[in-house]
C-alpha atoms as a PDB file:
ATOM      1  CA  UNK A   1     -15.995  77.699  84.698  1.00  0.00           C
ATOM      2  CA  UNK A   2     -14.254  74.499  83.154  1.00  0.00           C
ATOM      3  CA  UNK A   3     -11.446  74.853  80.892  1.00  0.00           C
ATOM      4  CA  UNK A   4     -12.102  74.108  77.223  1.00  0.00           C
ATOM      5  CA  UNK A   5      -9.796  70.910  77.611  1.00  0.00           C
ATOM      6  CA  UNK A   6      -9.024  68.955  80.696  1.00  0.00           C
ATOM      7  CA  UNK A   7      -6.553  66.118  80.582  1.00  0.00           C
ATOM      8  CA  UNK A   8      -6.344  63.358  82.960  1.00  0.00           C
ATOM      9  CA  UNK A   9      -3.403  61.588  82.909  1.00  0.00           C
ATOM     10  CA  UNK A  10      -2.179  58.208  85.287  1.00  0.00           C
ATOM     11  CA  UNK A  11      -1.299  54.799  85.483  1.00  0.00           C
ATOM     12  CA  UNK A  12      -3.823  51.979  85.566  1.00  0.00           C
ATOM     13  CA  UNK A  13      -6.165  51.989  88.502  1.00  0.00           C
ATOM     14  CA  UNK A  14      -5.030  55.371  89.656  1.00  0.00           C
ATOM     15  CA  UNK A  15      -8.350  57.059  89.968  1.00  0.00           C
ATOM     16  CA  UNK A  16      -8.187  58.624  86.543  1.00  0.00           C
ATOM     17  CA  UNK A  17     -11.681  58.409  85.669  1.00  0.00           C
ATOM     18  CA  UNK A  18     -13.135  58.578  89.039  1.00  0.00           C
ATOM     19  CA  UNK A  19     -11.482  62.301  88.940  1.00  0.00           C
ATOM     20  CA  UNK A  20     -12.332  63.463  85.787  1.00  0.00           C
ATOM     21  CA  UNK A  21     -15.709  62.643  86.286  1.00  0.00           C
ATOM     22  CA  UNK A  22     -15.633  64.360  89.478  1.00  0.00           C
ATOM     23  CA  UNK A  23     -14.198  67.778  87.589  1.00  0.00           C
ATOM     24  CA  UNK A  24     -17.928  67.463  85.458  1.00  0.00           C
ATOM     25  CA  UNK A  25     -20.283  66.014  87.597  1.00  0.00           C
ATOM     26  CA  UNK A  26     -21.222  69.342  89.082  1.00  0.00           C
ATOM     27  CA  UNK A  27     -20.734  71.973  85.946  1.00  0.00           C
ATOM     28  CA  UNK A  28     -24.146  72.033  85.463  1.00  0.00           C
ATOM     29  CA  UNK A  29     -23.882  71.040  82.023  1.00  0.00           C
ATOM     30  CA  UNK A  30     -25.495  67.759  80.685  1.00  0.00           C
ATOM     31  CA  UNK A  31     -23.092  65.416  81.020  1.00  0.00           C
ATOM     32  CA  UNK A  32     -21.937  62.920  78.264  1.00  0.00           C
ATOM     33  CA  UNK A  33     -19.543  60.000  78.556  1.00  0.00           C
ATOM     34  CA  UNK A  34     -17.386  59.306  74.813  1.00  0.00           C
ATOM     35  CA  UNK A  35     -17.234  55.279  75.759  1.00  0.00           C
ATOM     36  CA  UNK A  36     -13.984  53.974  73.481  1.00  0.00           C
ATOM     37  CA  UNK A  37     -13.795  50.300  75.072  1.00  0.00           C
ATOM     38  CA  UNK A  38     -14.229  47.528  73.011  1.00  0.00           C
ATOM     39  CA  UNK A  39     -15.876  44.570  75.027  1.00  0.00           C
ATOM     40  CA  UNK A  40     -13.375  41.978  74.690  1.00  0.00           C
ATOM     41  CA  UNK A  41     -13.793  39.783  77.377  1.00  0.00           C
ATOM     42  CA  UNK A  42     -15.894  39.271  80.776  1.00  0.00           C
ATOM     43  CA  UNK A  43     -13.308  41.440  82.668  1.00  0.00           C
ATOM     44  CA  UNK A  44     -13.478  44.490  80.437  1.00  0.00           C
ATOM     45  CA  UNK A  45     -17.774  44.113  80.251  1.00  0.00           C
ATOM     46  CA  UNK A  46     -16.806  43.797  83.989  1.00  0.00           C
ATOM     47  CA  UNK A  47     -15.048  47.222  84.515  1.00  0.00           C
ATOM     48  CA  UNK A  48     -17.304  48.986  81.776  1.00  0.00           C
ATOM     49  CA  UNK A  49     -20.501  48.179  83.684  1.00  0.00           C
ATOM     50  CA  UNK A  50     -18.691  49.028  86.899  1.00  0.00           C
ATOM     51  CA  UNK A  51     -17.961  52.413  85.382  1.00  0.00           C
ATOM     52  CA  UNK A  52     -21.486  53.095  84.095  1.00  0.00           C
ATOM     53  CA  UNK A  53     -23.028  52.212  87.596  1.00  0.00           C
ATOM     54  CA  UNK A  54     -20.857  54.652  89.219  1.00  0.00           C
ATOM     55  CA  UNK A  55     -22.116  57.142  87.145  1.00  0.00           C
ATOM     56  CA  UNK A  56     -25.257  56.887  87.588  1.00  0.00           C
ATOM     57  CA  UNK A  57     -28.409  57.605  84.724  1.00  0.00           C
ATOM     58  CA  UNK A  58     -27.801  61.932  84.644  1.00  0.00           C
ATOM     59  CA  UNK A  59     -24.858  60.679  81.768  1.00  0.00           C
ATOM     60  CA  UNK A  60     -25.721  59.614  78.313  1.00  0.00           C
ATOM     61  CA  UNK A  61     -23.187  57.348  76.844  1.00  0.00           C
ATOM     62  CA  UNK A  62     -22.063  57.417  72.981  1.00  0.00           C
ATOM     63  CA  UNK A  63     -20.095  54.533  71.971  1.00  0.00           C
ATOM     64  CA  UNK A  64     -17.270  55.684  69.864  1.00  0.00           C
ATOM     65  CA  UNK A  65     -14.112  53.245  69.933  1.00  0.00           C
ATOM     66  CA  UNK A  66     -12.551  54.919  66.602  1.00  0.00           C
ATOM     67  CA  UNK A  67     -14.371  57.937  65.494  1.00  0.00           C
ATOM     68  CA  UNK A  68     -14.710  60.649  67.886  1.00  0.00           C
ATOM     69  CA  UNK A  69     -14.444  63.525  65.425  1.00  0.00           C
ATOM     70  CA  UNK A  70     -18.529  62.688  64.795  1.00  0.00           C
ATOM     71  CA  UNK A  71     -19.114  62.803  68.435  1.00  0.00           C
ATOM     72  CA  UNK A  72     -17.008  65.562  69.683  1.00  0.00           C
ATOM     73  CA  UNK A  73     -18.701  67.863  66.423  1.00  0.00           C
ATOM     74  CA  UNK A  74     -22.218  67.306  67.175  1.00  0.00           C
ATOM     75  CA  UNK A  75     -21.064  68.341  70.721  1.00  0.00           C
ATOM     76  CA  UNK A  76     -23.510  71.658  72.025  1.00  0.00           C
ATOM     77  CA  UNK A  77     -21.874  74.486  74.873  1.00  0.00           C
ATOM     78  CA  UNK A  78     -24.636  73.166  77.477  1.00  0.00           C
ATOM     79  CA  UNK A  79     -22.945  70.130  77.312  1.00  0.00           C
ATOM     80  CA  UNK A  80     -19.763  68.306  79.243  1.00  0.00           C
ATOM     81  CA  UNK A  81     -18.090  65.925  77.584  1.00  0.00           C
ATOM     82  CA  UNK A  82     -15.846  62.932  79.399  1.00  0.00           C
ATOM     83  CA  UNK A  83     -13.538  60.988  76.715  1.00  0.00           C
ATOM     84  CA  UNK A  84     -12.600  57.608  78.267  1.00  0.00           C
ATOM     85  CA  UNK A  85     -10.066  56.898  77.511  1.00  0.00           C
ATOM     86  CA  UNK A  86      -7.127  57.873  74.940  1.00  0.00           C
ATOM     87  CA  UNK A  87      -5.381  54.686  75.579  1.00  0.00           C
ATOM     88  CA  UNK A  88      -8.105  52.370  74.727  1.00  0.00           C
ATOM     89  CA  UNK A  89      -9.020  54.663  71.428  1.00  0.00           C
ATOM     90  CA  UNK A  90      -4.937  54.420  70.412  1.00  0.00           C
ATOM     91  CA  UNK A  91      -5.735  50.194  71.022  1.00  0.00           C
ATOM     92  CA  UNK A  92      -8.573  50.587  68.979  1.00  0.00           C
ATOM     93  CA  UNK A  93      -6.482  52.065  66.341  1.00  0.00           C
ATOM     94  CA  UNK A  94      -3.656  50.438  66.458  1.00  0.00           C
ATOM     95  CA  UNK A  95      -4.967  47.105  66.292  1.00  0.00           C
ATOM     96  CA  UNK A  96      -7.705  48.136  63.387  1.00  0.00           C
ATOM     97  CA  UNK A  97      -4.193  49.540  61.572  1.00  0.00           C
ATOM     98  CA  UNK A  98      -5.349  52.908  60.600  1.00  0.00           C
ATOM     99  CA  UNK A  99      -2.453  55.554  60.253  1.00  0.00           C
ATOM    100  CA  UNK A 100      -1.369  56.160  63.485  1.00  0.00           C
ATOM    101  CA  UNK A 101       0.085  60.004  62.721  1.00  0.00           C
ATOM    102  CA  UNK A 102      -3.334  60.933  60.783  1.00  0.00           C
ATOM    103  CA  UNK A 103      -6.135  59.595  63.440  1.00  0.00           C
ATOM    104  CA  UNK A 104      -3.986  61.617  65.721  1.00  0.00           C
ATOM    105  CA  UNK A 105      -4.075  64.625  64.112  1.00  0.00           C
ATOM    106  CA  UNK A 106      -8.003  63.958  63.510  1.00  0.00           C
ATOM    107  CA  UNK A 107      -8.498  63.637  67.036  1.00  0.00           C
ATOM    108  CA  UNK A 108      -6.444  67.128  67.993  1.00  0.00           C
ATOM    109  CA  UNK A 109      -8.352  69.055  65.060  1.00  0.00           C
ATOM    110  CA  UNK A 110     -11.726  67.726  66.497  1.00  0.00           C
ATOM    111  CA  UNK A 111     -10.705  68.742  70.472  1.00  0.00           C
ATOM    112  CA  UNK A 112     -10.032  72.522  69.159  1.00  0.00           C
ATOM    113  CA  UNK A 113     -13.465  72.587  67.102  1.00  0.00           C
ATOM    114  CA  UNK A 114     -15.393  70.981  70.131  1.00  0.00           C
ATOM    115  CA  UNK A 115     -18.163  73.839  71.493  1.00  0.00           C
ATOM    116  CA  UNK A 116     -18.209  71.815  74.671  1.00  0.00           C
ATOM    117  CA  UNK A 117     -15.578  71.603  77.861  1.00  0.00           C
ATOM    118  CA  UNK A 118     -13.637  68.167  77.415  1.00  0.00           C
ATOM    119  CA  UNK A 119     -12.224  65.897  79.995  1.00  0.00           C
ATOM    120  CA  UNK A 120      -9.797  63.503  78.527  1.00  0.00           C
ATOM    121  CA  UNK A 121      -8.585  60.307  80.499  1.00  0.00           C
ATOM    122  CA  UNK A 122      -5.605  58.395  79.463  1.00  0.00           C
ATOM    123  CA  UNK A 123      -2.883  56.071  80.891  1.00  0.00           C
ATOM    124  CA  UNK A 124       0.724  56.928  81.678  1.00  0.00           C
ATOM    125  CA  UNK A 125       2.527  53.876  80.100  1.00  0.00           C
ATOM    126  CA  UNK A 126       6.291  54.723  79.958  1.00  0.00           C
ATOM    127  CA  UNK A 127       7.339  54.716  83.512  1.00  0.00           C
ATOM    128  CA  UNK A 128       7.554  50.936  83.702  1.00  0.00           C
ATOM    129  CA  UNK A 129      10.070  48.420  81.984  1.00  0.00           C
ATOM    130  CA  UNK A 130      10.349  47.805  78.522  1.00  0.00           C
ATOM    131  CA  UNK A 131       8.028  45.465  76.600  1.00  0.00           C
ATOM    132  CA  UNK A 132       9.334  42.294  74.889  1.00  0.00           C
ATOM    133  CA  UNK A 133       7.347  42.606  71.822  1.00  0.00           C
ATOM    134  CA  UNK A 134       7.313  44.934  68.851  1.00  0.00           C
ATOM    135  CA  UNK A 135       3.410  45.519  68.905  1.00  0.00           C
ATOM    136  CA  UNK A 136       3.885  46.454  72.931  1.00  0.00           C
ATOM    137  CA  UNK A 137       6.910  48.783  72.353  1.00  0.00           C
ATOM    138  CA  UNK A 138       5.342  50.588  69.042  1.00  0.00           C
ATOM    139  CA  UNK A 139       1.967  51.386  71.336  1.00  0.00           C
ATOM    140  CA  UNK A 140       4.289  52.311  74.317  1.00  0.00           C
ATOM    141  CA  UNK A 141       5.644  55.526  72.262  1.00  0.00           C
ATOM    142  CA  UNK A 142       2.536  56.130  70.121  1.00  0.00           C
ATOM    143  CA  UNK A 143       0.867  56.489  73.263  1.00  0.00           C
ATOM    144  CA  UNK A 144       3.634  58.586  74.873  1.00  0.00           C
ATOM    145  CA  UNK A 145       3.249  60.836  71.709  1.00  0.00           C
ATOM    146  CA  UNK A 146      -0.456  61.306  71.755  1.00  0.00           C
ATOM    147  CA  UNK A 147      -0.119  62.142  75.369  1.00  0.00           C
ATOM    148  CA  UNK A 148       2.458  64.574  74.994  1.00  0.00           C
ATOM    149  CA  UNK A 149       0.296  66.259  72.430  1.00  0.00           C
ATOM    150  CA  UNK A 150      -3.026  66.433  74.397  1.00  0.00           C
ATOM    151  CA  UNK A 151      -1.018  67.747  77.330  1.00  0.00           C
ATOM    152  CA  UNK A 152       0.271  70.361  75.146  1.00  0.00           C
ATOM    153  CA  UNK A 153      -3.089  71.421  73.793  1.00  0.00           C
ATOM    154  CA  UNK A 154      -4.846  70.760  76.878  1.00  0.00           C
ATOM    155  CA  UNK A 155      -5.566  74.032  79.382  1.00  0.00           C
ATOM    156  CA  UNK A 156      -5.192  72.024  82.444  1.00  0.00           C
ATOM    157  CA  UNK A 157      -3.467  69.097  83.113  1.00  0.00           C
ATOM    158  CA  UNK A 158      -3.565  66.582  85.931  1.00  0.00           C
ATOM    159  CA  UNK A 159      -1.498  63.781  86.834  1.00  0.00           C
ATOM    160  CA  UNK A 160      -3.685  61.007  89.387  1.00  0.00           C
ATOM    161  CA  UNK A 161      -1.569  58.907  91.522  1.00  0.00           C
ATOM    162  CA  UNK A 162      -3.299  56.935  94.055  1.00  0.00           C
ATOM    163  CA  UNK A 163      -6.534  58.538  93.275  1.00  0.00           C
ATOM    164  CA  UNK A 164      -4.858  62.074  94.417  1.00  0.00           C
ATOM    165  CA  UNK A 165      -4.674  64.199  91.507  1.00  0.00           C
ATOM    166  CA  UNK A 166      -1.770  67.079  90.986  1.00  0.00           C
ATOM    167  CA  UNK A 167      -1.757  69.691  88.657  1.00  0.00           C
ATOM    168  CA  UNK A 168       0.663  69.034  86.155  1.00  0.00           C
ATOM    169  CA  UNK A 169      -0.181  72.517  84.098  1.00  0.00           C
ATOM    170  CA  UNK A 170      -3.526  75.220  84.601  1.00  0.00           C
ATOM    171  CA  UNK A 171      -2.981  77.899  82.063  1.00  0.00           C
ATOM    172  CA  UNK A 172      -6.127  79.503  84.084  1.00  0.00           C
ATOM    173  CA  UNK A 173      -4.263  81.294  86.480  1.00  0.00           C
END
């Protein structure tokens, strides 16, 4: 049985996604993919349709680069759900300028109402040097924070590195 919240936590290009989607793929639930890219440019179309391919056509995709309290409510318990990613969402945020502390807390709220198991993928960003700009150093801790928090709410937590995932925290056992 999956745990009610599954975070998936690494730096970019670990194998993040690649593992989470491997936790779901064989729950036997119908799987659904919580897309919160924005298509900015060739190379993000690029990775996004590299993504979906992998996948294959047994996922149904919901676009949802800002609101994923909608989503994540209309969510049934014969479903799985795979939120990729936090870090994109928190860009999506950020850069829109909606309050930071309250989308957050949104986001939390709607993971402990979900009915379905959740997979969460998002990027490790503070073991590397410090940015040069303000906007690069303000996402650097809000993302630290929301991490932090969906570690502490998650059930199970895994940290990828080179596509090898360790658990990090399995309140399961």
């Amino acid at each position: 049985m999956l745990p009610s919240l599954t975070f998936v936590l690494g730096g970019a290009a670990s194998g993040k996604s690649r593992t989470a989607e491997n936790i779901l793929v064989n729950s036997g639930l119908k799987l659904v993919y919580l897309a919160t890219a924005r298509i900015w440019d060739s190379e993000i179309q690029d990775k996004v349709d590299l993504h979906r391919a992998r996948r294959g056509p047994e996922w149904t995709t919901i676009n949802a680069p800002v609101d994923l309290g909608t989503p994540l409510d209309q969510t049934t318990p014969d479903q799985a759900i795979l939120l990729d990613c936090a870090t994109m969402w928190l860009t999506n945020i950020m850069l829109d300028e909606h309050d930071l502390e309250a989308e957050q807390g949104a986001l939390l709220a709607a993971l402990a109402r979900c009915r379905a198991p959740v997979v969460i993928v998002s990027n490790e960003v503070g073991q590397g040097i410090v940015p040069e700009n303000v906007l690069a150093r303000r996402f650097r801790e809000a993302q630290g924070r929301l991490n932090i928090s969906l570690a502490q709410q998650a059930d199970h937590v895994l940290h990828v590195v080179a596509g090898l995932p360790r658990s990090l925290k399995d309140t399961r056992t």
